[in-house]
Structures are given as structure tokens and as C-alpha cells.
Protein backbone atom coordinates (compact mmCIF):
# COMPACT_ATOMS: atom_id res chain seq x y z
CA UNK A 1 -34.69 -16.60 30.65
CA UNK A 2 -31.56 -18.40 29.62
CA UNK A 3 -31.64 -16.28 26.10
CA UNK A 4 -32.90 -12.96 28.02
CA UNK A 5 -29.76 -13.58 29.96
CA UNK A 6 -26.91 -14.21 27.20
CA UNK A 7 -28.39 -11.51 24.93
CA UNK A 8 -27.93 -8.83 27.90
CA UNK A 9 -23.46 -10.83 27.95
CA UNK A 10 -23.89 -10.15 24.40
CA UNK A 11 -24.56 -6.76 24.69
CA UNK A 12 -22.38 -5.97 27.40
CA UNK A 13 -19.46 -7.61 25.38
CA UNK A 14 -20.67 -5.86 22.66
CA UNK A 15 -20.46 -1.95 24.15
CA UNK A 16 -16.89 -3.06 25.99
CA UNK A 17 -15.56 -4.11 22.78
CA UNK A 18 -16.67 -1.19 21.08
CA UNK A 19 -15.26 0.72 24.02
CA UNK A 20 -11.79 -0.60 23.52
CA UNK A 21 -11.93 -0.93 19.90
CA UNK A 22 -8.24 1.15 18.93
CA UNK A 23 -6.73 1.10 22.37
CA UNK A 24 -3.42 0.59 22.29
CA UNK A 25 -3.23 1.54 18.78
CA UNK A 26 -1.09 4.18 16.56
CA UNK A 27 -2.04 5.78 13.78
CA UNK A 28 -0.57 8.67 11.87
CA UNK A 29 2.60 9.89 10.32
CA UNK A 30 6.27 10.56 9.55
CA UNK A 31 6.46 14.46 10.22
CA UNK A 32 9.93 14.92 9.85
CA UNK A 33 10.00 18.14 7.55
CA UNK A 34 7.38 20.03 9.17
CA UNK A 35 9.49 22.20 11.32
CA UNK A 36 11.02 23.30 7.72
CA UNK A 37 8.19 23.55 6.06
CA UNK A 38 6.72 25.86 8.84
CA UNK A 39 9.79 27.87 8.84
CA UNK A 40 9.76 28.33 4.64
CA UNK A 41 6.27 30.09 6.00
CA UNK A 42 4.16 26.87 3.78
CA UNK A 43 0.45 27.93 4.52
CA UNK A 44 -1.70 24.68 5.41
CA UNK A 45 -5.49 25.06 4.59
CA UNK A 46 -8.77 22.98 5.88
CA UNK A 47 -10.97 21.49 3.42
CA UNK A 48 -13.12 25.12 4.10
CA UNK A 49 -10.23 27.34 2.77
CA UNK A 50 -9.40 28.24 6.20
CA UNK A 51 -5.81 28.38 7.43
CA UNK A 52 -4.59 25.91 9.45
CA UNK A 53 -2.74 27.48 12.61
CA UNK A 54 -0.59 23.81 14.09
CA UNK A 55 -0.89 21.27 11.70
CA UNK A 56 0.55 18.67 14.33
CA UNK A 57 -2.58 19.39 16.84
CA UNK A 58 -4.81 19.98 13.54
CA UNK A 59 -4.07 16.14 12.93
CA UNK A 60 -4.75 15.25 16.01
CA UNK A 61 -7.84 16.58 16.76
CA UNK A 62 -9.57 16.79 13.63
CA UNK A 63 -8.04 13.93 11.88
CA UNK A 64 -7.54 11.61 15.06
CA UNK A 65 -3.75 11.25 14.54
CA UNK A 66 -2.06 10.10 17.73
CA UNK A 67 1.53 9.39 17.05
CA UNK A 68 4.09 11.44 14.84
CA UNK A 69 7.17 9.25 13.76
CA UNK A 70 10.56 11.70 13.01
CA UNK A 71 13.62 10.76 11.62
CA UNK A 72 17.20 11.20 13.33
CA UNK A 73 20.75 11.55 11.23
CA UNK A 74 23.95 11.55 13.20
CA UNK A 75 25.20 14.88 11.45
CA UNK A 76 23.46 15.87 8.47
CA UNK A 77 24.78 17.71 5.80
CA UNK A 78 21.63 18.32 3.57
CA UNK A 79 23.16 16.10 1.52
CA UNK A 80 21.96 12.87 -0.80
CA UNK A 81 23.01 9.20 -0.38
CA UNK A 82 25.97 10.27 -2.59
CA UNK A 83 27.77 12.80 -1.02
CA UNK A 84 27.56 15.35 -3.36
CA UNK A 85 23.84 16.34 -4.10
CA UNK A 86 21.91 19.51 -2.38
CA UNK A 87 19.44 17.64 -0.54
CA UNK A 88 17.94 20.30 2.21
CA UNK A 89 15.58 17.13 3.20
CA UNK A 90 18.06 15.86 4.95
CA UNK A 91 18.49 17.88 8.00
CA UNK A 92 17.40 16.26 10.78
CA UNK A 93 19.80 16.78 13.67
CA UNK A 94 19.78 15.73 17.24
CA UNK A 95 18.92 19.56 18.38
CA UNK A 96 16.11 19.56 15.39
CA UNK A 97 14.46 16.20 16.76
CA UNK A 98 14.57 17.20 20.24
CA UNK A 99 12.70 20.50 19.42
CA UNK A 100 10.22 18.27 17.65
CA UNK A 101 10.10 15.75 20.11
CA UNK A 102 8.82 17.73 22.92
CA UNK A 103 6.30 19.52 20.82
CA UNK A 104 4.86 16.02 19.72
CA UNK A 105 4.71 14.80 23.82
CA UNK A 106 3.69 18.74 24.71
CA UNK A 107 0.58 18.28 22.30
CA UNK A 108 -0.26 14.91 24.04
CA UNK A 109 1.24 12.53 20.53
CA UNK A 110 3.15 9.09 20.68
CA UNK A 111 6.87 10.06 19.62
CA UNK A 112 7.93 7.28 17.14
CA UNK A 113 11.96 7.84 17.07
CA UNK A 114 13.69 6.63 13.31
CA UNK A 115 17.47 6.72 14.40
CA UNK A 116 19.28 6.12 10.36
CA UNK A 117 22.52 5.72 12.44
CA UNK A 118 24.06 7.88 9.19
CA UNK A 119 24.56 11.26 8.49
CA UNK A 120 21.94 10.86 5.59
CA UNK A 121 19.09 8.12 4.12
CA UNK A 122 19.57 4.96 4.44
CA UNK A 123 17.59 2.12 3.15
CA UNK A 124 17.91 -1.50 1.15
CA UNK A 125 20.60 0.07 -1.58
CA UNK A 126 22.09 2.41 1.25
CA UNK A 127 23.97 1.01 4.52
CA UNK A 128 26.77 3.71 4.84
CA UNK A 129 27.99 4.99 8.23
CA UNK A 130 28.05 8.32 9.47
CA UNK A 131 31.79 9.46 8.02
CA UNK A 132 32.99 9.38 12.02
CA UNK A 133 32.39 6.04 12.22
CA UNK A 134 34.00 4.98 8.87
CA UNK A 135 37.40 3.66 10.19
CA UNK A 136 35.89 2.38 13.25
CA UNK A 137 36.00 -1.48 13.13
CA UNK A 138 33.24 -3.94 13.31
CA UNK A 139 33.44 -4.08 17.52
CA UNK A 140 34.08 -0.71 17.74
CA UNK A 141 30.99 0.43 15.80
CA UNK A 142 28.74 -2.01 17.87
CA UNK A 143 30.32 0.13 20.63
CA UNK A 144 29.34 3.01 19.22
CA UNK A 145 25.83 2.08 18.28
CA UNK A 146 25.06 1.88 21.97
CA UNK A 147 26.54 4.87 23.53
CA UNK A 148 25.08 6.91 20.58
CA UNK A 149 22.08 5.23 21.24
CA UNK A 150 22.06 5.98 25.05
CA UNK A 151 23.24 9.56 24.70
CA UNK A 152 20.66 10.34 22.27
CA UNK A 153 18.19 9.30 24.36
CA UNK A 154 19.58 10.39 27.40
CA UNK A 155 19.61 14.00 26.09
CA UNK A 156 15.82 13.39 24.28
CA UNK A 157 14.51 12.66 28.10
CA UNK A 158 16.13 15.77 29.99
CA UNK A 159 14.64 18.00 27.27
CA UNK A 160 11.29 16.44 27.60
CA UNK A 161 11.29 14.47 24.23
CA UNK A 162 10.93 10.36 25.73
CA UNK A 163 10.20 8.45 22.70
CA UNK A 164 7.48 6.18 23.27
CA UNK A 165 8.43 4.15 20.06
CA UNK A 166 12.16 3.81 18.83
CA UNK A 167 13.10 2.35 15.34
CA UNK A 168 16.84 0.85 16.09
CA UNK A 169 17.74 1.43 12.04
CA UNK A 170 16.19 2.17 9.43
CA UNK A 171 15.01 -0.24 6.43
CA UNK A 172 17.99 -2.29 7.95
CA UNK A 173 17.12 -5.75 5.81
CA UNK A 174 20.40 -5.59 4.27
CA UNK A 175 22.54 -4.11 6.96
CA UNK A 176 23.44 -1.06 8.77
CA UNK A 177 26.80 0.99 9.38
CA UNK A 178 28.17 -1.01 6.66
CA UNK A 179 27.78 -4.45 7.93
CA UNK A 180 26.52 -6.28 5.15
CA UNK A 181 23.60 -8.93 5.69
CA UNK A 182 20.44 -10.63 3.33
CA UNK A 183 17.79 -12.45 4.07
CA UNK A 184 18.74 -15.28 2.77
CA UNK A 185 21.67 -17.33 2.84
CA UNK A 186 24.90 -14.96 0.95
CA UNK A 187 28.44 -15.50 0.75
CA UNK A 188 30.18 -12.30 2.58
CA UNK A 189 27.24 -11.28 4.93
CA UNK A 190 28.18 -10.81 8.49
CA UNK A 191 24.97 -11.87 11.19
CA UNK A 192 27.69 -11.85 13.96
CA UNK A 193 28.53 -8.11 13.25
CA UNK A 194 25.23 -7.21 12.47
CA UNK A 195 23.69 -8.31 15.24
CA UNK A 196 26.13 -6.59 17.54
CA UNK A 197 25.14 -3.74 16.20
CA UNK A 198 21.33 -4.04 16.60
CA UNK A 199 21.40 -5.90 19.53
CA UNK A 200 24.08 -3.25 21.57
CA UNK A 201 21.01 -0.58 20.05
CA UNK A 202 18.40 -2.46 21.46
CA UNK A 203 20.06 -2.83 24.73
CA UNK A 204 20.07 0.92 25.06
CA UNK A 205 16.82 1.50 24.61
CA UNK A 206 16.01 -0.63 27.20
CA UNK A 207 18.44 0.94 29.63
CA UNK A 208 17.13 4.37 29.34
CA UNK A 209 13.52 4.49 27.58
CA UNK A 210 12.53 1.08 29.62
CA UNK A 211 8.63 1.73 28.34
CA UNK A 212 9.49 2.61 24.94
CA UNK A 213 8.91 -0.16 22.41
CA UNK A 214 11.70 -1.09 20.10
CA UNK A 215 10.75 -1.83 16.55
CA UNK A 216 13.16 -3.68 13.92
CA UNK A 217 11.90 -2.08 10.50
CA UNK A 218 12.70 -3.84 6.94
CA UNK A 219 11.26 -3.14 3.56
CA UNK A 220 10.49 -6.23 1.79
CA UNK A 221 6.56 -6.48 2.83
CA UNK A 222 5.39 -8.73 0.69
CA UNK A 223 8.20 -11.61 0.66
CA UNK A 224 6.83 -14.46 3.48
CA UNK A 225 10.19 -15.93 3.18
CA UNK A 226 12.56 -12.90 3.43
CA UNK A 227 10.47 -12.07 6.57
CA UNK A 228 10.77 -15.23 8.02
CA UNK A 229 14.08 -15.76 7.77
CA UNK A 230 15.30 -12.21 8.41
CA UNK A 231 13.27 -11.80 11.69
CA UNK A 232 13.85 -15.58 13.08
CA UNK A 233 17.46 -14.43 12.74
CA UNK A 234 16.70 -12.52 15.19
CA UNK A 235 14.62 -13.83 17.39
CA UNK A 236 17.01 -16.92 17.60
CA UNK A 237 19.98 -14.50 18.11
CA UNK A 238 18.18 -13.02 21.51
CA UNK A 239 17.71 -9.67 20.35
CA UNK A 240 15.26 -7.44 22.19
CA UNK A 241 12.45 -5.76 20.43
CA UNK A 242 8.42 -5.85 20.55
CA UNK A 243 7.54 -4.70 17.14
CA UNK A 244 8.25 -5.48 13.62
CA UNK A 245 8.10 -2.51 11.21
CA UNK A 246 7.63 -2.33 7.58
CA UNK A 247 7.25 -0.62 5.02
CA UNK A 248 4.30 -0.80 2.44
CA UNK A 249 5.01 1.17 -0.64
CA UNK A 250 2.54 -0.35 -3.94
CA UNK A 251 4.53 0.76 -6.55
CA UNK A 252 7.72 -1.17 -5.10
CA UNK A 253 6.00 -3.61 -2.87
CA UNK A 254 3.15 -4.56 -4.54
CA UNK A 255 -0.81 -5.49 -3.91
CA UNK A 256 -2.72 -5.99 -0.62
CA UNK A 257 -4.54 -9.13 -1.07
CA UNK A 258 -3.91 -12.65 -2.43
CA UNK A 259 -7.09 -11.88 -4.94
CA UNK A 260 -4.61 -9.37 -6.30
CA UNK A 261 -1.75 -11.14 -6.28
CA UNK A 262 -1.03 -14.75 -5.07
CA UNK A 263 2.40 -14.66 -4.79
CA UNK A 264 3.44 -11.61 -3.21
CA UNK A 265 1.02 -9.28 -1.35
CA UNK A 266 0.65 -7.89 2.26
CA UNK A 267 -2.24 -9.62 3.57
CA UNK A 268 -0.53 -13.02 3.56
CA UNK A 269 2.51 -11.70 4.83
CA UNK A 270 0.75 -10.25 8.11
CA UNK A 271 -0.66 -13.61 8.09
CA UNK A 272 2.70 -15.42 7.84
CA UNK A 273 3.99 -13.18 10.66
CA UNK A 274 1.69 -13.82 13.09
CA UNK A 275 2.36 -17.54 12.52
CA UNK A 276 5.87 -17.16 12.54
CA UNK A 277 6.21 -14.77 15.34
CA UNK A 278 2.84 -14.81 17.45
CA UNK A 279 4.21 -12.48 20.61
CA UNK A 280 5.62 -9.62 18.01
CA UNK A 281 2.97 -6.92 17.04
CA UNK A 282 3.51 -5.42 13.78
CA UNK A 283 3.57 -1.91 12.52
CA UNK A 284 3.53 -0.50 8.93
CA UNK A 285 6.25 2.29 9.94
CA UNK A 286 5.60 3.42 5.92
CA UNK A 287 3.33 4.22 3.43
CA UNK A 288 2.10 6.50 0.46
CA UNK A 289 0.63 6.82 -2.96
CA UNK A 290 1.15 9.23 -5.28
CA UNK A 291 -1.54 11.47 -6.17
CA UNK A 292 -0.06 12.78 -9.60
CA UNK A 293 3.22 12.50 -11.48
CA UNK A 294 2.64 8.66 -11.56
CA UNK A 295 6.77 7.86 -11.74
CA UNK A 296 7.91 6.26 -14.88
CA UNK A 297 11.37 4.79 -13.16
CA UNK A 298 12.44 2.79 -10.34
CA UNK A 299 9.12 1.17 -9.56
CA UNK A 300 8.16 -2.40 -9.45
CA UNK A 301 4.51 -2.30 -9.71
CA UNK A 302 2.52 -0.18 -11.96
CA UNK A 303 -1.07 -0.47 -9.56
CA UNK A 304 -2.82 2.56 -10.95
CA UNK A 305 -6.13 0.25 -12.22
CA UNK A 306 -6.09 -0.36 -8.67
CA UNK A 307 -5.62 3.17 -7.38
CA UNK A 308 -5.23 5.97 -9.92
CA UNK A 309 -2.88 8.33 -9.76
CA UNK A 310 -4.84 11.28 -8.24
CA UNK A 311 -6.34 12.51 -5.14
CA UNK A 312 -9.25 10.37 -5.70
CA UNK A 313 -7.05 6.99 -6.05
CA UNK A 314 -4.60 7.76 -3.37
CA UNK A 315 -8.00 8.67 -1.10
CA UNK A 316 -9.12 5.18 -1.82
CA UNK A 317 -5.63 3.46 -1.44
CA UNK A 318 -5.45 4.73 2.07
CA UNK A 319 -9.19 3.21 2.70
CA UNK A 320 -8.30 -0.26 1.13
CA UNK A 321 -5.39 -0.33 3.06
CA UNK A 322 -7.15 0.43 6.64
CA UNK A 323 -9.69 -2.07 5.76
CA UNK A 324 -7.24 -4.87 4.88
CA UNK A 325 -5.13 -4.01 7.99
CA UNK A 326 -8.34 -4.50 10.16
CA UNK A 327 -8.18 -7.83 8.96
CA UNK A 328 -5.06 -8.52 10.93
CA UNK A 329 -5.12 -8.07 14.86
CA UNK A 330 -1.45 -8.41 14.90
CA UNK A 331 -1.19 -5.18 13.15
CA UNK A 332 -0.59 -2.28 15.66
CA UNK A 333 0.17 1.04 13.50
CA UNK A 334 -0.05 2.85 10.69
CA UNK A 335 2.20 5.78 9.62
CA UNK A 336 2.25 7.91 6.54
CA UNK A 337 5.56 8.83 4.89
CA UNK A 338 5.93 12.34 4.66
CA UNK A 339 2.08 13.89 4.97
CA UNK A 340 3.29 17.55 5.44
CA UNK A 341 4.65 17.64 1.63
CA UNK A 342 3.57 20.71 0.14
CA UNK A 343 5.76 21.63 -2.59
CA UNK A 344 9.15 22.85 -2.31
CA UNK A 345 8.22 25.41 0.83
CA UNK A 346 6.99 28.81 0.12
CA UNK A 347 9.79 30.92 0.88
CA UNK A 348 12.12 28.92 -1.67
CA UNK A 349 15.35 30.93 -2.93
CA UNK A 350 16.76 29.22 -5.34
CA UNK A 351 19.11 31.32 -6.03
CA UNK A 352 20.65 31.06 -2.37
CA UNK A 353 19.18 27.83 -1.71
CA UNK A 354 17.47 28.61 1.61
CA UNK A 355 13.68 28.18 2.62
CA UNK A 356 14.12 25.05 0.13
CA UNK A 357 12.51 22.10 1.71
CA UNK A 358 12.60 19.19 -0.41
CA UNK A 359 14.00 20.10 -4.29
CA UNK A 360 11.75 18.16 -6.13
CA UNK A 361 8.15 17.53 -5.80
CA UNK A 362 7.17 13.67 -4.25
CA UNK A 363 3.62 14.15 -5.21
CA UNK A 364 2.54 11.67 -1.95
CA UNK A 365 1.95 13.90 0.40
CA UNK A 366 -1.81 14.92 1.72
CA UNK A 367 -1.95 18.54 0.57
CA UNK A 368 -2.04 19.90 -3.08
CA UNK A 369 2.25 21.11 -4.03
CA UNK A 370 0.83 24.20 -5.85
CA UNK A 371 0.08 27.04 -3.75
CA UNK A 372 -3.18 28.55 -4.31
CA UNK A 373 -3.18 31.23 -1.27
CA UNK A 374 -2.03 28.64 0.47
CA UNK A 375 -2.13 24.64 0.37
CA UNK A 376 -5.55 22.99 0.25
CA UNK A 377 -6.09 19.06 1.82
CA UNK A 378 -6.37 16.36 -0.70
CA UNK A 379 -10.13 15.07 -0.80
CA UNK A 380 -12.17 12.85 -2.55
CA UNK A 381 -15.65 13.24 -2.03
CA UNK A 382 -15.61 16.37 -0.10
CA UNK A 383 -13.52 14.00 2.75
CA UNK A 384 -9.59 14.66 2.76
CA UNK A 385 -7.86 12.02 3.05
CA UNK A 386 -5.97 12.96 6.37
CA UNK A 387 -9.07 12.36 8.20
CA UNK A 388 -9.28 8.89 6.84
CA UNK A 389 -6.34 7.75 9.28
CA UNK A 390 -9.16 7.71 12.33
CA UNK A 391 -10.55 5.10 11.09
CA UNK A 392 -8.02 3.07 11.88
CA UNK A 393 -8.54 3.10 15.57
CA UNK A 394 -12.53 2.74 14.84
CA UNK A 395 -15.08 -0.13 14.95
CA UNK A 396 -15.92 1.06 11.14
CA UNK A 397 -12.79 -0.57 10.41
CA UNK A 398 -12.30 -2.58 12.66
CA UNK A 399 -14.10 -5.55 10.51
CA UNK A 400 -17.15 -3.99 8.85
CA UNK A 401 -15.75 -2.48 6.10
CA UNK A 402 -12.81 -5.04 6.27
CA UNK A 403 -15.70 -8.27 5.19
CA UNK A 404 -17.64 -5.88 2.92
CA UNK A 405 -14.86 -5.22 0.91
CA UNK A 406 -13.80 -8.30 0.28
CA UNK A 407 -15.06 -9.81 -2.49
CA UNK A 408 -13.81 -13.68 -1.33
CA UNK A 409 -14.30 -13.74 1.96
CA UNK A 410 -15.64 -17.67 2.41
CA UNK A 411 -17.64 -16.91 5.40
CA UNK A 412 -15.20 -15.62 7.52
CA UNK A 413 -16.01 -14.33 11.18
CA UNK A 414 -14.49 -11.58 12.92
CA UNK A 415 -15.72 -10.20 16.29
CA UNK A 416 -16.62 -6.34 16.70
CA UNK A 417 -12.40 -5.52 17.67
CA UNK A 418 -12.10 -6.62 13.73
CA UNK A 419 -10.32 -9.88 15.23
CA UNK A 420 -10.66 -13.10 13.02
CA UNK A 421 -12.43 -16.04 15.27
CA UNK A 422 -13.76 -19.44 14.92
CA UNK A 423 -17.36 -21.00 14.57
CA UNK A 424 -17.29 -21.21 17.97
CA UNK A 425 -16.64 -17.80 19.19
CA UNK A 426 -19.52 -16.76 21.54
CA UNK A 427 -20.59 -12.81 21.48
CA UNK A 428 -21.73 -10.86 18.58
CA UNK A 429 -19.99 -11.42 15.30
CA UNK A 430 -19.95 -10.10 11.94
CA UNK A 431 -19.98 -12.50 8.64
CA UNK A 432 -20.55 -10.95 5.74
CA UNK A 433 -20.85 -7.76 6.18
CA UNK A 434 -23.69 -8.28 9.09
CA UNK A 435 -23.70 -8.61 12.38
CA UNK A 436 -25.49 -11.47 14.52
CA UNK A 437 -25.45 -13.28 17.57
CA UNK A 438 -23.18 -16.52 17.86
């Protein structure tokens, strides 16, 4: 009777965790150039041939997207990190994001909010503030960084654009509005300034978006170390966030697993994190793979006998990826960089420059650059890759595929929410690759 009875638990636990398996989760992408794209009249397609009428509810309901992350520049110039390069990618105003905004919360999407806090990229190599705030000194930027922060916001609510996720920088490792830091001890940085900066962000979040969660994002992945100093920084500083973002590029950050790579990977940085910093959830705010045109300059790894360079090895990047991320139940979201790509947009003049979306192909986005009466899904398979991304928030990944992919996994034991447990976990459990009774 005493078995009859725990078997029925069992199953009970079993359905419930199934149940919630992916609540409370985000998956999906940075859309920041669709609104151009659309406008440059780019024709989406299915993987039928059939054009695609919204691609933002198109993701949603047949790909199981639920959160759209878009980028914010104080005032854009369509201009490059230099000044003095055409760049029509950059053109994300405050008007622009707030028309995107509401669309994303009208559809029923999480609206992920990347503020640069510049009038154009910024990243590791790029900390420059927006020209008006050039002459401004430390303190007075600080000041600025919260009532920018608060009227943006402010203005994003009354037109019906709340963020439910806001980025307070972006890639901000090494600094932002000029305020120089590392992670790791470096003659000239300044942590006082810097954290002004975030922290004065942070705090204006809070004031008006008080449900919003405020992510911190950095771009070294793989490096235990950087992480752990950069975030314990600030932690031990008192600044106010919930999530820690990064960004997960291969071909500049490296492999996924230890197997692959011992000394720097992803998988034992998630692990380090949740050691380090057990009440922060993490996100990966960034990722892609390039599915031709493998580039020949300014990478650091060169993974394509991992993942080719083609639909069918970016297809199976993205499922590695989920799979290793199900591994870690401090791991929150997933966002792909720039899935809209589709070539330079339709209705390019280049001889007047307008309807010009990006100027030269990325080749990491999920539909094909060349337009063939339109832009067809990449798929591998007969599956496009898009559609991968629900998986995410699924039991399938949640664990299953996560053990049976892994070709060390010493017995390891996750329960059916993909969650890593001891021996003496009670419930049903999966080790290798099968599930049982514990």
C-alpha cells in the first residue's frame, strides 16, 4: 500500500512539474531592426513558401517566442562607433522603441529594454558617451544616467511600452559613458565613478518600472574569474539588480562544455555563478552563429568542426546550446541577436541610401539574405531553426536531451524541471537519459 501510495506522489509531482516546466522563463530575441526591415518592404516566408504577415506574433505563436529584447541609443545618427561611417543599423531612437515597445506588450511579449546610454554601439572596445554628455563630469553624468533613465521610462509607461526586463548598459565589463573599469585589478580604472553610474541607473528602474527586473550584462562568458570579480564588485558595492546577462558568441567566446574546452567554456561558468552568486538568475541576453560567410577576422575561436558554417550547423548550435543551458537551473533566458536579418532590406537605394537596413550582410540571422520572392526560414531537417527556441521552455529540454547529449555525464541526476539533484532526491528522476523512480 505504502508503494501504491508514493507511486500515485510520484506521479502527481511528476504532471505538476511538467506543468510548470518553463514558467517564469524567457526565450527569444533581439528584434531591434524589424520595424526597418518591415518598412524596406523585406518579405518573411514560412518553411511552406507562404508569406509571413507579423513576424513578431509569427514567433510567438508558431515558434513559442515570448520576449523580444530592443535596443535604445540616446540620439542616433545612423552612424558607426567612429563617427564617420553610414551605419543605418543604428537608429534606434526613443520614439522608434516606444512604437516597438507597445507592439511587443500589445501582442502579449516580455519587453527586454537594452538602454547603450550612447548615441551608437557600445560594447568591450566601445564606452563613449552620447556627444551631450561629453563635457559633463564624472558626478554630473551619474546625474544624468538617472534622470535619462527615469524619463525614458517614464515616457515608455504613458505610451503603453513598460519594460518588463531593463538592461542598465550594454556589454558594460569595461565601463560605460567613459568611465573606465576591468575586471581585474588596473591602474586608472574608476569603480567609484562607475558605480555611480550603474547604481543611479538601477535606482531608476526601481522608482518607476518597480516589477521590471534589472539585468547587469557583460561579455566575457567564459572567464570564471572575470565574472567573479566583476559581479562581486557589485554585489559588495550595493547595487540593485536581479539578473546577470551575458553574452555567448562561439567564435569570440568559445565552447559550451568543459569536454570541449577545460579552461574556458560556458557550462562551468554558469556553474561558477551560481556558486558565487546563488540569489542572481542568469540570462544569455546574446547569441548567434553564422550560417555562411564563416569570418576570417576578429574572431577568437574557429568552432566550425563543432558547428559548420551553414544552416545545418547553426540549426544544431542553437540545439546544443538549449540542451547545455537546461543543465543549469540558474539560467533564466535566452535571446537571439538579431533574428530578423534578411539581407540589406528589399527596398535598398543605394544610390540615396534609404530603405538600407544594415550595409553589409551578418550572415546570423534565421532567414536566408538572398531574396528568392521573398525570404525563406533557415531549416535543417525540414525544422527551421526559429522554432527550436520553444524548446527552451519545454520538458524535452529541460534534462532529457540535456543527459543524452552528454557524452560524460558520471551518473548525474536531474529531476523532470531539468534541475541537477542529489542521490537523495525523492520523485521521478532522469539518469542517463531514462527516467525512474527515486
Amino acid at each position: 500500500m505504502k508503494r501504491i501510495t508514493f507511486a500515485i506522489i510520484a506521479l502527481l509531482f511528476a504532471l505538476t512539474s511538467m506543468a510548470q516546466t518553463g514558467k517564469g522563463k524567457y526565450v527569444g530575441g533581439d528584434i531591434s531592426l524589424l520595424p526597418s526591415y518591415e518598412a524596406s518592404q523585406t518579405v518573411y516566408l514560412d518553411a511552406n513558401g507562404n508569406k509571413i504577415p507579423d513576424l513578431l506574433t509569427w514567433l510567438m505563436n508558431d515558434c513559442g517566442w515570448n520576449c523580444f529584447r530592443v535596443r535604445l541609443f540616446v540620439n542616433p545618427q545612423k552612424m558607426a562607433n567612429d563617427g564617420k561611417t553610414f551605419d543605418p543599423a543604428v537608429c534606434q531612437d526613443i520614439d522608434y522603441v516606444k512604437a516597438l515597445g507597445k507592439r511587443i506588450k500589445d501582442a502579449g511579449g516580455k519587453f527586454m529594454l537594452d538602454i547603450h546610454y550612447s548615441d551608437t554601439y557600445v560594447d568591450a572596445t566601445h564606452i563613449q558617451s552620447p556627444a551631450a554628455w561629453k563635457s559633463l563630469s564624472v558626478s554630473e553624468k551619474a546625474e544624468k544616467m538617472y534622470s535619462y533613465t527615469k524619463e525614458t521610462l517614464e515616457t515608455l509607461k504613458t505610451s503603453g511600452a513598460t519594460p518588463d526586463l531593463v538592461q542598465v548598459g550594454n556589454e558594460i565589463m569595461y565601463g560605460v559613458c567613459d568611465v573606465k573599469v576591468h575586471p581585474y585589478e588596473a591602474n586608472g580604472d574608476n569603480w567609484d565613478g562607475f558605480i555611480s553610474l550603474v547604481s543611479n541607473g538601477c535606482k531608476a528602474v526601481r522608482e518607476v518600472c518597480p516589477d521590471a527586473k534589472i539585468i547587469l550584462h557583460t561579455d566575457r562568458p567564459s572567464n570564471t574569474e572575470y565574472n567573479k570579480f566583476w559581479y562581486g564588485k557589485m554585489v559588495d558595492a550595493g547595487v540593485e539588480f536581479d539578473i546577470i546577462g551575458l553574452s555567448y558568441y562561439p567564435f569570440w567566446h568559445g565552447y559550451l562544455t568543459a569536454s570541449q574546452d577545460k579552461n574556458y567554456n560556458l557550462a562551468s561558468s554558469l556553474d561558477q555563478l551560481k556558486s558565487d552568486f546563488p540569489d542572481k538568475q542568469v540570462q544569455i541576453v546574446e547569441t548567434a552563429y553564422n550560417f555562411q560567410y564563416w569570418p576570417t577576422t576578429g574572431i577568437s575561436y574557429d568552432t566550425q568542426k563543432t558547428w559548420a558554417c551553414s544552416a545545418d550547423g547553426q540549426h544544431k548550435f542553437v540545439k546544443d546550446l538549449i540542451a547545455e543551458l537546461a543543465n543549469h537551473d540558474n539560467v533564466e533566458g535566452l535571446s537571439y541577436w538579431c533574428p530578423e536579418e534578411a539581407g540589406n532590406g528589399d527596398a535598398a537605394n543605394w544610390d540615396t541610401n534609404e530603405g538600407i537596413v544594415i550595409t553589409g550582410w551578418l550572415n546570423r540571422g534565421l532567414w536566408w539574405s538572398t531574396n528568392s520572392n521573398g525570404h525563406w526560414p533557415l531549416t535543417s531537417g525540414g525544422v527551421t531553426t526559429a522554432s527550436l527556441f520553444k524548446s527552451f521552455l519545454s520538458e524535452e529540454a529541460a534534462g532529457i536531451n540535456a543527459v543524452n547529449d552528454s557524452k560524460n555525464n558520471d551518473d548525474r541526476i536531474y529531476n523532470l524541471a531539468g534541475q541537477r539533484v542529489g542521490k537523495d532526491y525523492k520523485g521521478i528522476i532522469i539518469q542517463n537519459g531514462k527516467k525512474r523512480i527515486n
